[in-house]
Structure formats: C-alpha cells, structure tokens
Protein backbone atom coordinates (compact mmCIF):
# COMPACT_ATOMS: atom_id res chain seq x y z
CA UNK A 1 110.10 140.66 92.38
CA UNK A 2 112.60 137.66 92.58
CA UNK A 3 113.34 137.31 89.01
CA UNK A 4 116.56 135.24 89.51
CA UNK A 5 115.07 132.78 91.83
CA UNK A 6 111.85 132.74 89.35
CA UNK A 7 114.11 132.26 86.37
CA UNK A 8 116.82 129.60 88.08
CA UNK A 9 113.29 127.41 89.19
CA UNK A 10 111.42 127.58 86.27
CA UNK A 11 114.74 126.39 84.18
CA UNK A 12 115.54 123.36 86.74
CA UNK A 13 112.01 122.37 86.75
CA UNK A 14 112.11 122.35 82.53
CA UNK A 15 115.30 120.70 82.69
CA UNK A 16 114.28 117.65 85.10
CA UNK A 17 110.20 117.55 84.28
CA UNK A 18 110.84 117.97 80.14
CA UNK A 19 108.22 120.46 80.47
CA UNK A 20 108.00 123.38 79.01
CA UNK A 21 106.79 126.77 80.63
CA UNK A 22 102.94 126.92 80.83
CA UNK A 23 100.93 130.24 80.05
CA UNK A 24 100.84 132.10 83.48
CA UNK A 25 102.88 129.93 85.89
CA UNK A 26 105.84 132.14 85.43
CA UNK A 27 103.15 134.92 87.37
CA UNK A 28 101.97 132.69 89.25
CA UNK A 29 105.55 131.70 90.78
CA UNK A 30 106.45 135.15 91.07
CA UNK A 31 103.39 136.10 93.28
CA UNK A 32 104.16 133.17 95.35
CA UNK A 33 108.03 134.08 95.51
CA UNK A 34 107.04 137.47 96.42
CA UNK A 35 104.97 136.50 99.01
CA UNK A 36 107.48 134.67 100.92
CA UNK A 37 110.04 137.80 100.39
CA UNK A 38 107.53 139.90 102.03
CA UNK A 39 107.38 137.14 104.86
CA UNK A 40 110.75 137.70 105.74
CA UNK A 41 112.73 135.18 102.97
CA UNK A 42 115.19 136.87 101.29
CA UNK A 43 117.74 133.65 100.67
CA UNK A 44 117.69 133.36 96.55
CA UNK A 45 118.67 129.48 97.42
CA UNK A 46 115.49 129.26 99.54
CA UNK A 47 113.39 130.80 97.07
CA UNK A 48 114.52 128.41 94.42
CA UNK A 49 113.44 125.74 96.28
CA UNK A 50 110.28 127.21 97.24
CA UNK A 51 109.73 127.38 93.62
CA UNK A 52 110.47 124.44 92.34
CA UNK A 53 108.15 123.24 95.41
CA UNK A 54 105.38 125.84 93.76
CA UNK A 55 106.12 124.09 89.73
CA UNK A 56 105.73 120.73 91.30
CA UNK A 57 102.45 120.90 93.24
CA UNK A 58 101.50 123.10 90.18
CA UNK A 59 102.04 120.34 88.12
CA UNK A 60 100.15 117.72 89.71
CA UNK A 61 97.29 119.87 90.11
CA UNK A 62 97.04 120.55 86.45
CA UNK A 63 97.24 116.87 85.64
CA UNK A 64 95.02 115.04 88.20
C-alpha cells in the first residue's frame, strides 16, 4: 500500500477543494494507487499526482 502518496493527495486535495475526506475514498485511492504500483509505478511524486487525478474525477462524479 502507498500510504504516503495516499496521505500527501488526500491532504492537497482538502487543502485546495475545502473538502473534507468522504467515507471510502481514502480505499478507494489506495486500490487505485496500488494498482499502478503493481503496473510498474513506484515514483511517490507520480503517485501523488495520480491521486489527486483519482480525488478530482472522484469528485465530479459524485456531484454531476
């Protein structure tokens, strides 16, 4: 599990969005960070950015 990248995302995306966390996107992020690890991407920087990518889309999808 990428719990630094997972933990650095989710507080940049709280910090710029003034959201707070919602119930089971901090899973959700870490299955999807995982999955990319397993792909081959083991830059922390990279996976940050992945995840904020992940909180974004998440986002919209949740309020459209």
């Amino acid at each position: 599990m990428n719990i630094q990248a997972v933990d650095r995302a989710l507080d940049i995306y709280g910090a710029l969005s003034g959201h707070s966390e919602s119930p089971g996107v901090r899973q959700k992020l870490s299955m999807h960070l995982d999955e990319l690890a397993v792909s081959g991407e083991k830059d922390h920087h990279r996976l940050t950015v992945h995840g904020l990518t992940f909180l974004r889309e998440y986002d919209r999808q949740r309020n459209s």
